[in-house]
C-alpha atoms as a PDB file:
ATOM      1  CA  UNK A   1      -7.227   5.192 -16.937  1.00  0.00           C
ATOM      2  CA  UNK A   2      -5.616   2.111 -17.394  1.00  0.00           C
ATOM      3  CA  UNK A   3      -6.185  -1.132 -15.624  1.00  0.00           C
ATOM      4  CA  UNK A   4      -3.700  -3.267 -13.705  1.00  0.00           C
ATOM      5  CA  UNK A   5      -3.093  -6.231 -15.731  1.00  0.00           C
ATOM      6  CA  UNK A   6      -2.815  -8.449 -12.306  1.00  0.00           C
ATOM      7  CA  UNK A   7      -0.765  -9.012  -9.331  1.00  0.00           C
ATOM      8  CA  UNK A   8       1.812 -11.957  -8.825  1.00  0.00           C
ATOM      9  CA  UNK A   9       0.311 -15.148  -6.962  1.00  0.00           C
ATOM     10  CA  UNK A  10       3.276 -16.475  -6.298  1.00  0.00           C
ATOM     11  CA  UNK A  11       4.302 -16.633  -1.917  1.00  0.00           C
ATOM     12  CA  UNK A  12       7.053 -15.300  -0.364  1.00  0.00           C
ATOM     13  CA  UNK A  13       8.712 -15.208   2.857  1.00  0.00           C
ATOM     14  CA  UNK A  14       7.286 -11.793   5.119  1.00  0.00           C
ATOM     15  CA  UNK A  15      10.093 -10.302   6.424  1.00  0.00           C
ATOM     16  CA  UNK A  16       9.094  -6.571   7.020  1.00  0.00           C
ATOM     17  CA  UNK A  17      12.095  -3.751   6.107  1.00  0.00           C
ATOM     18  CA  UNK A  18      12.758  -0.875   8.023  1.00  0.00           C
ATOM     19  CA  UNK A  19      14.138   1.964   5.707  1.00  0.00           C
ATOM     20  CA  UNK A  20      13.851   5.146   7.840  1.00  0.00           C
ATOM     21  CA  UNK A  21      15.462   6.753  10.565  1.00  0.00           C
ATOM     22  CA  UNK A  22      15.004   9.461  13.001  1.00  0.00           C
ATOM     23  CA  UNK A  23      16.909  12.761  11.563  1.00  0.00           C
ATOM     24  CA  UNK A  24      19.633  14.651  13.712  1.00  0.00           C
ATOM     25  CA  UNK A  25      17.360  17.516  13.496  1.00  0.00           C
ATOM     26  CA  UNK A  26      14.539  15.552  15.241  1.00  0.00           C
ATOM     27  CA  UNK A  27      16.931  12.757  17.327  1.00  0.00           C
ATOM     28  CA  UNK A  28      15.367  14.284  19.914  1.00  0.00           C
ATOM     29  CA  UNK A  29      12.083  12.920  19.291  1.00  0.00           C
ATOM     30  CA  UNK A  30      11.357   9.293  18.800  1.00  0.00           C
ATOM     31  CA  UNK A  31      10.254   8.657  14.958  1.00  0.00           C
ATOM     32  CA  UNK A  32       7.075   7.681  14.693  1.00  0.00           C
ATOM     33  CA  UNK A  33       6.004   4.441  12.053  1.00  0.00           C
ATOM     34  CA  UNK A  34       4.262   4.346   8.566  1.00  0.00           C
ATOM     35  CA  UNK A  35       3.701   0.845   7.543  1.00  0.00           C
ATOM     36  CA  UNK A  36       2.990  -0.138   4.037  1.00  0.00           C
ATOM     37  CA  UNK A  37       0.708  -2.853   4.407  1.00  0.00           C
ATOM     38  CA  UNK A  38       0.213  -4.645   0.856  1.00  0.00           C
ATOM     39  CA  UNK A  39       1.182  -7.484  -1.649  1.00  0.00           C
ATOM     40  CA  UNK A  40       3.985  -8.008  -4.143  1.00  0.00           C
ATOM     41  CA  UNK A  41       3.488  -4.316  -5.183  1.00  0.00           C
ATOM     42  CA  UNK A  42       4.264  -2.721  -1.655  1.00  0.00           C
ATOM     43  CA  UNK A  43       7.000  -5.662  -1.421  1.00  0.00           C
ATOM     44  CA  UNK A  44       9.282  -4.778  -4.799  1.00  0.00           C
ATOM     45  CA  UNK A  45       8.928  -7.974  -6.395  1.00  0.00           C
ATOM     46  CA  UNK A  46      11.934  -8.039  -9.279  1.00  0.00           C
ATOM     47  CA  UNK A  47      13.586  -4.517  -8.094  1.00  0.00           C
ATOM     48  CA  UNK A  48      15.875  -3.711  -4.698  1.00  0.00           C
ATOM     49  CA  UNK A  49      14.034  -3.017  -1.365  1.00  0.00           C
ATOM     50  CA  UNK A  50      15.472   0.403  -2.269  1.00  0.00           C
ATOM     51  CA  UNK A  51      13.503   0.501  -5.467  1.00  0.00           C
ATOM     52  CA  UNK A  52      10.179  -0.543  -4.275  1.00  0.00           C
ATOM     53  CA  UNK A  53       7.986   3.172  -3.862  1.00  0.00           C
ATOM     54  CA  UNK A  54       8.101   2.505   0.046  1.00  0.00           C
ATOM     55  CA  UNK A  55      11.842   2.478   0.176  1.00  0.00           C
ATOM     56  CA  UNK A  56      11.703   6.058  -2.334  1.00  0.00           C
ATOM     57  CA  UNK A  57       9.008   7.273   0.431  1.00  0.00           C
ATOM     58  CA  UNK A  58      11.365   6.569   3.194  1.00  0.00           C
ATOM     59  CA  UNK A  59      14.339   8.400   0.957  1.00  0.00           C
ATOM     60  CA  UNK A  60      11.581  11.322   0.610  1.00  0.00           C
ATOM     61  CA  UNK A  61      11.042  11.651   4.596  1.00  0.00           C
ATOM     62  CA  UNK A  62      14.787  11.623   4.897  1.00  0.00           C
ATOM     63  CA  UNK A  63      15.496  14.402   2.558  1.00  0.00           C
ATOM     64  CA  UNK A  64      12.290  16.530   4.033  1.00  0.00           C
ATOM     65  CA  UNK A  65      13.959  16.083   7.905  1.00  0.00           C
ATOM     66  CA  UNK A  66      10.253  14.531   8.849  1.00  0.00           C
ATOM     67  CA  UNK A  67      10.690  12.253  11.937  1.00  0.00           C
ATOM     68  CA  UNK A  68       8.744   9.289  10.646  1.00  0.00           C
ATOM     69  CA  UNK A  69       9.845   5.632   9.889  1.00  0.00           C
ATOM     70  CA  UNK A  70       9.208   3.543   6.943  1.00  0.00           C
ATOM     71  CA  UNK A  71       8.083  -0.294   7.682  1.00  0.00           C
ATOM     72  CA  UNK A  72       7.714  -2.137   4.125  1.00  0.00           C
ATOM     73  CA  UNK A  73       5.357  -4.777   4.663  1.00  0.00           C
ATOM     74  CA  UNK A  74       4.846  -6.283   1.760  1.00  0.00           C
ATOM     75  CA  UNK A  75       3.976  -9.588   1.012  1.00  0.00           C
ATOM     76  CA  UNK A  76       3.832 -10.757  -2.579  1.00  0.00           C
ATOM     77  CA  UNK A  77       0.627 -13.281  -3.084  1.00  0.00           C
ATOM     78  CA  UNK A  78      -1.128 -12.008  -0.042  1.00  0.00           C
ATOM     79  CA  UNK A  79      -4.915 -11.055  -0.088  1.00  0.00           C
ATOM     80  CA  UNK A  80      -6.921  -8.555   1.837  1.00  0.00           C
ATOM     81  CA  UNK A  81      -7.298 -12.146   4.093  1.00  0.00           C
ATOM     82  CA  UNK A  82      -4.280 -13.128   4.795  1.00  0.00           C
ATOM     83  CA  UNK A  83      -3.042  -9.055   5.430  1.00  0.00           C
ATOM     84  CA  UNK A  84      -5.853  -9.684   7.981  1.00  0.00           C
ATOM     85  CA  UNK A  85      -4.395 -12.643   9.774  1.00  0.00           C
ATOM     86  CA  UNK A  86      -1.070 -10.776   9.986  1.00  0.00           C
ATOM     87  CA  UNK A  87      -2.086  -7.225  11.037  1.00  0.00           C
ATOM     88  CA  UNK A  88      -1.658  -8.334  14.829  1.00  0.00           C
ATOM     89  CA  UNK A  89       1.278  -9.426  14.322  1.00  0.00           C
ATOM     90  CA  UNK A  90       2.220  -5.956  12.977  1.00  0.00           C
ATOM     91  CA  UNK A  91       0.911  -3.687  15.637  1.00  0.00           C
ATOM     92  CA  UNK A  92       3.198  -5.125  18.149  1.00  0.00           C
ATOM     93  CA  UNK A  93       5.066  -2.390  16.671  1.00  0.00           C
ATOM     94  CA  UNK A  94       4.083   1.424  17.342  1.00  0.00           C
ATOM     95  CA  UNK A  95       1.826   2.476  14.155  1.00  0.00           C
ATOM     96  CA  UNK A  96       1.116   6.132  13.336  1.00  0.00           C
ATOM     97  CA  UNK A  97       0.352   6.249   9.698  1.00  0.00           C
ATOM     98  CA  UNK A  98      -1.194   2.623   8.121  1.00  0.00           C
ATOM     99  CA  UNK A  99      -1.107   2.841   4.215  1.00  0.00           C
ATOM    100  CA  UNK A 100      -3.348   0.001   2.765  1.00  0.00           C
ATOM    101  CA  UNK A 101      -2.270  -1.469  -0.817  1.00  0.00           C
ATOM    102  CA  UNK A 102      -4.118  -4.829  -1.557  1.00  0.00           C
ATOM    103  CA  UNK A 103      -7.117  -6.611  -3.483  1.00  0.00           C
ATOM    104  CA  UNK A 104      -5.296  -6.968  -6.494  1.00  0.00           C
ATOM    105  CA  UNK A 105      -5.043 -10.682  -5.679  1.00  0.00           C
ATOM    106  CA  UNK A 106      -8.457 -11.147  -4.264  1.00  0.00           C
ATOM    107  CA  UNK A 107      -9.785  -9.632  -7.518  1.00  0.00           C
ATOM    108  CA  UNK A 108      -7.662 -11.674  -9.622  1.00  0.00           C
ATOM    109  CA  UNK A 109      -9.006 -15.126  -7.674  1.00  0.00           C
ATOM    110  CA  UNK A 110     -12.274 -13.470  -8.035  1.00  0.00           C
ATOM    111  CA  UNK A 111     -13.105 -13.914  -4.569  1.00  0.00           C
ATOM    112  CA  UNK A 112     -16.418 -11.661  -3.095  1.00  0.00           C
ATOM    113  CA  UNK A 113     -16.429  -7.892  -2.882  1.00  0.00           C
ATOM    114  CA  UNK A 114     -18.164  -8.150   0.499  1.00  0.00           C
ATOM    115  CA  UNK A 115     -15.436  -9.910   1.428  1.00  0.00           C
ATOM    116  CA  UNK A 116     -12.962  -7.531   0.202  1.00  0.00           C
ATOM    117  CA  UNK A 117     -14.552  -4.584   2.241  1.00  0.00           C
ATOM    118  CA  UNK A 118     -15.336  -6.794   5.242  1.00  0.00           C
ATOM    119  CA  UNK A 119     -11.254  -7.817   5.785  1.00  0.00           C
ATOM    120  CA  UNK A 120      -9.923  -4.520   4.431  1.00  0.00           C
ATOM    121  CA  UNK A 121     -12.404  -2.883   7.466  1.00  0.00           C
ATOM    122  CA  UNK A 122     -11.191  -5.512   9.737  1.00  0.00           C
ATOM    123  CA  UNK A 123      -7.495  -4.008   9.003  1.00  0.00           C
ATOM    124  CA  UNK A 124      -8.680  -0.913   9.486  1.00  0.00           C
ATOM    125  CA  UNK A 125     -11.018  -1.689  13.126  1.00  0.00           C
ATOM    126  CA  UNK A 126      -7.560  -3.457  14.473  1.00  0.00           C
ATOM    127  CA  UNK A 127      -5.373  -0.150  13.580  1.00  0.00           C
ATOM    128  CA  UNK A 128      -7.292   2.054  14.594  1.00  0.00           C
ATOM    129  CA  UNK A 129      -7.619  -0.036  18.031  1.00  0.00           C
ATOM    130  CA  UNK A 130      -4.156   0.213  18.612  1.00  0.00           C
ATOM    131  CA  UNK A 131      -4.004   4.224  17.995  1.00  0.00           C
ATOM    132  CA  UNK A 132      -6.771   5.493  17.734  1.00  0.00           C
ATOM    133  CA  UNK A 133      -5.238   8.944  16.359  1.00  0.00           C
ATOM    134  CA  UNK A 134      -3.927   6.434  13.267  1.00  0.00           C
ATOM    135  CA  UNK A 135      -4.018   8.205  10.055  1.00  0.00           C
ATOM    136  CA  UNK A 136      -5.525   5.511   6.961  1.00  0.00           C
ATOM    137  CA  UNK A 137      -4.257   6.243   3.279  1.00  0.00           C
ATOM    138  CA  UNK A 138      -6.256   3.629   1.190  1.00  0.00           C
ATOM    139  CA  UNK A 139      -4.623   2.839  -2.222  1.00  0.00           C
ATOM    140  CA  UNK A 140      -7.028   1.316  -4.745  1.00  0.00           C
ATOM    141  CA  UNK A 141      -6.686  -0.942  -7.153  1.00  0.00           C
ATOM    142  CA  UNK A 142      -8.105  -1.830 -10.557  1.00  0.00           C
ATOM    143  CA  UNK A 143      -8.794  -5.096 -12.318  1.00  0.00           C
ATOM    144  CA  UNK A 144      -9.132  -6.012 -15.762  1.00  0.00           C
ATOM    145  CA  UNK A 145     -13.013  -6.643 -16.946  1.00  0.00           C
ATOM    146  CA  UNK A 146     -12.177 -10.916 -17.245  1.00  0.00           C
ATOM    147  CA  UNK A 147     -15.239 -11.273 -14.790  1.00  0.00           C
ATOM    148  CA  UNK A 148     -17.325  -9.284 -15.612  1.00  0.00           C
ATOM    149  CA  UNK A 149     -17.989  -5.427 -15.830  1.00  0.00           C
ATOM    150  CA  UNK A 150     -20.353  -5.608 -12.875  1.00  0.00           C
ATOM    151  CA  UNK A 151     -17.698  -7.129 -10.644  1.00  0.00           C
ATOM    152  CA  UNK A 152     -15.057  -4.853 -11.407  1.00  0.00           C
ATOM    153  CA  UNK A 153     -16.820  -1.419 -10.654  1.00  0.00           C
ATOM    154  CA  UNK A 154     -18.166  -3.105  -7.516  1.00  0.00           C
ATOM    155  CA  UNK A 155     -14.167  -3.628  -6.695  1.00  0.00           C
ATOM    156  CA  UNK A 156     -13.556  -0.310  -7.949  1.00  0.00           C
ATOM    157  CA  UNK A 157     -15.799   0.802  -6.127  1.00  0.00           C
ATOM    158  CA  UNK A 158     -14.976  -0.894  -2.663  1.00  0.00           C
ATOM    159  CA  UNK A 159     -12.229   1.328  -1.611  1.00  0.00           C
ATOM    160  CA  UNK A 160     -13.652   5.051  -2.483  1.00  0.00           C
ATOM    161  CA  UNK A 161     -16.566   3.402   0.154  1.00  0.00           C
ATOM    162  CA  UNK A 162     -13.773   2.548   2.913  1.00  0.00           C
ATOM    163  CA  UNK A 163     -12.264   5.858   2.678  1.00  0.00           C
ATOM    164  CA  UNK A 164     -15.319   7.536   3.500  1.00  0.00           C
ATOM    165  CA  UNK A 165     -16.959   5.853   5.556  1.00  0.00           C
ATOM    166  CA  UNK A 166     -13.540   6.034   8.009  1.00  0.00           C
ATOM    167  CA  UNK A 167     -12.342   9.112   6.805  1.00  0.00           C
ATOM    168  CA  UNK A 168      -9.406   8.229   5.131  1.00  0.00           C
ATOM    169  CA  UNK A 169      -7.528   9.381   2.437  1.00  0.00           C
ATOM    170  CA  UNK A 170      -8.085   7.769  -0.837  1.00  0.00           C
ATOM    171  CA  UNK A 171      -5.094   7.240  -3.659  1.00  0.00           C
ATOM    172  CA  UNK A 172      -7.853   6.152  -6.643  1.00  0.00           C
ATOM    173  CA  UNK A 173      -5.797   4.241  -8.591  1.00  0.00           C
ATOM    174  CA  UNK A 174      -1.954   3.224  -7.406  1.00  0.00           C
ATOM    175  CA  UNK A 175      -0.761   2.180 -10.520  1.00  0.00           C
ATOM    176  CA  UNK A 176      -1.833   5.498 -12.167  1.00  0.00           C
ATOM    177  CA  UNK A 177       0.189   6.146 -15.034  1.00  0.00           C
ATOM    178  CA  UNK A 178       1.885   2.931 -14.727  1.00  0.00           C
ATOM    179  CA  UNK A 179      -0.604  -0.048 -15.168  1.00  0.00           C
ATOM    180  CA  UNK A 180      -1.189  -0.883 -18.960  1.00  0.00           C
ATOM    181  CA  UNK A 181       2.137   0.893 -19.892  1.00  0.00           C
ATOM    182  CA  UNK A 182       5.031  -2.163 -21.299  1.00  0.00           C
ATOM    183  CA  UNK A 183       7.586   0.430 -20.899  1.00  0.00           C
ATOM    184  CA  UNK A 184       7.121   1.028 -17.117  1.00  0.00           C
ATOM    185  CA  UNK A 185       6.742  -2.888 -15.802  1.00  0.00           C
ATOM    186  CA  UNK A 186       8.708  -6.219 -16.020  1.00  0.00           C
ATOM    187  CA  UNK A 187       8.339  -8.568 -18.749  1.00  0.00           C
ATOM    188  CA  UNK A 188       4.898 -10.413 -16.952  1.00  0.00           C
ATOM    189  CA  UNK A 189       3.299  -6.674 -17.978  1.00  0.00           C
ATOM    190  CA  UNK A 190       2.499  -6.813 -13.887  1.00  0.00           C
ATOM    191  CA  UNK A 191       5.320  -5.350 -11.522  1.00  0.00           C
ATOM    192  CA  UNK A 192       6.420  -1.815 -11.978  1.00  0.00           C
ATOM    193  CA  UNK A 193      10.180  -1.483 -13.426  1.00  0.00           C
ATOM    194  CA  UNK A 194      12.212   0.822 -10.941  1.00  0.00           C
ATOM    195  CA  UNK A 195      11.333   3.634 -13.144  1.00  0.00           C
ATOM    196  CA  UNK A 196       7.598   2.286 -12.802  1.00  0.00           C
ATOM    197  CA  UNK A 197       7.898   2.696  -8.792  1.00  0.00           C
ATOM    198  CA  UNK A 198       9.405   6.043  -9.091  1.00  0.00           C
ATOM    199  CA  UNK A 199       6.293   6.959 -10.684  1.00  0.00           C
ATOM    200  CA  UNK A 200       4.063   5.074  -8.187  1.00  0.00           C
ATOM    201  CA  UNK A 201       6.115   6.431  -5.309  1.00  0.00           C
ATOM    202  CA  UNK A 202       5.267  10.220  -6.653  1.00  0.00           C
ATOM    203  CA  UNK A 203       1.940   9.165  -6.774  1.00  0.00           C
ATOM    204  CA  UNK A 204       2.046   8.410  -2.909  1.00  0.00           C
ATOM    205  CA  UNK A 205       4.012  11.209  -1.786  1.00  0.00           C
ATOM    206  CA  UNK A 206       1.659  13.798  -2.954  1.00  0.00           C
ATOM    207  CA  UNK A 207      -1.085  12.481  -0.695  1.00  0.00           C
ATOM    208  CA  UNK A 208       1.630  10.922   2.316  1.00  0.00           C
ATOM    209  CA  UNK A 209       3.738  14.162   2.514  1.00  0.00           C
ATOM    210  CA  UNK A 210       0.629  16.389   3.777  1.00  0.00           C
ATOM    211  CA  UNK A 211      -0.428  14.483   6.146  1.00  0.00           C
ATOM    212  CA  UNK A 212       3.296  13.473   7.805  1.00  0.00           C
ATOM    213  CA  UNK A 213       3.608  17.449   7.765  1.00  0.00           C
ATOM    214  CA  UNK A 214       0.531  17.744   9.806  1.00  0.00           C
ATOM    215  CA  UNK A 215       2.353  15.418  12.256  1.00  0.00           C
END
């Protein structure tokens, strides 16, 4: 399985996108959210909002009539810290399914495992306070083996922990098929092309589409 190569540092303004809509078939009942909670990959840094895989997840629940709306909140830069210091900020908004995509940057800054865990369960504690009927999907994330072997199977590791200890659904590896591949990312060998998110984004709807059926 290939590794990530790393995530972009670089800050940029949040500004959340809404791609979804209510269908006519289900106009009648209010769409519930699924908020993509992550860092420059969740965000579509180099391709269109439409590009990014949560704006092809959105196009997805269109085309399957499923009464769910897609919040991109992306932020390129951002660490499993800073998601935390913006999450209550988020749930102002109605939240129904929370998909988690970040650590590439805390990785990448080598910053503590425990930390990792401890703000990624923060996320988690503060979603599942709002609803507690949210539904989790955790995407993890790899890291090259710059600091060590040790320290990347502990990161590795970190989010196969989180899913079961609050039973959510785990995506191993986001950039599955992707990461490591020249052909599928943008000349810094980091961000997914637009045919590297279609890949992602098929990736993600095989584990998001049962669980939006369930309802």
């Amino acid at each position: 399985m290939p590794a990530i190569c790393g995530i972009a540092l670089g800050l940029c303004l949040f500004s959340p996108t809404i791609f979804g809509q209510t269908t006519a078939a289900t106009s009648a009942t209010p769409a519930k959210a699924v908020v993509f909670l992550g860092d420059s990959l969740t965000a579509g840094l180099g391709v269109q909002p439409t590009e990014a895989f949560p704006g092809l997840i959105a196009e997805k629940i269109r085309a399957a009539g499923l009464p769910f709306q897609v919040e991109n909140a992306g932020l390129s830069g951002d660490t499993s810290a800073g998601a935390l210091r913006r999450i209550d900020w988020l749930l102002q908004q109605p939240l129904d399914v929370l998909v988690i995509e970040l650590g590439g940057n805390d990785g990448l800054r080598g910053l503590p495992i425990k930390s990792l865990k401890a703000n990624l369960q923060a996320i988690i504690d503060k979603a599942k306070a709002k609803n507690p009927a949210v539904k989790i999907v955790i995407a993890g994330m790899q890291i090259p083996p710059n600091l060590g072997a040790d320290y990347s199977a502990d990161f590795a590791r970190v989010y196969a922990e989180l899913a079961r200890e609050n039973n959510a659904v785990l995506i191993p590896f986001l950039l599955e098929g992707v990461g490591g591949h020249r052909d599928l990312n943008q000349q810094d060998l980091i961000h997914p092309t637009a045919a590297g998110h279609r890949i992602v984004a098929e990736l993600v709807w095989r584990t998001l589409e049962p669980i939006l059926r369930k309802g």
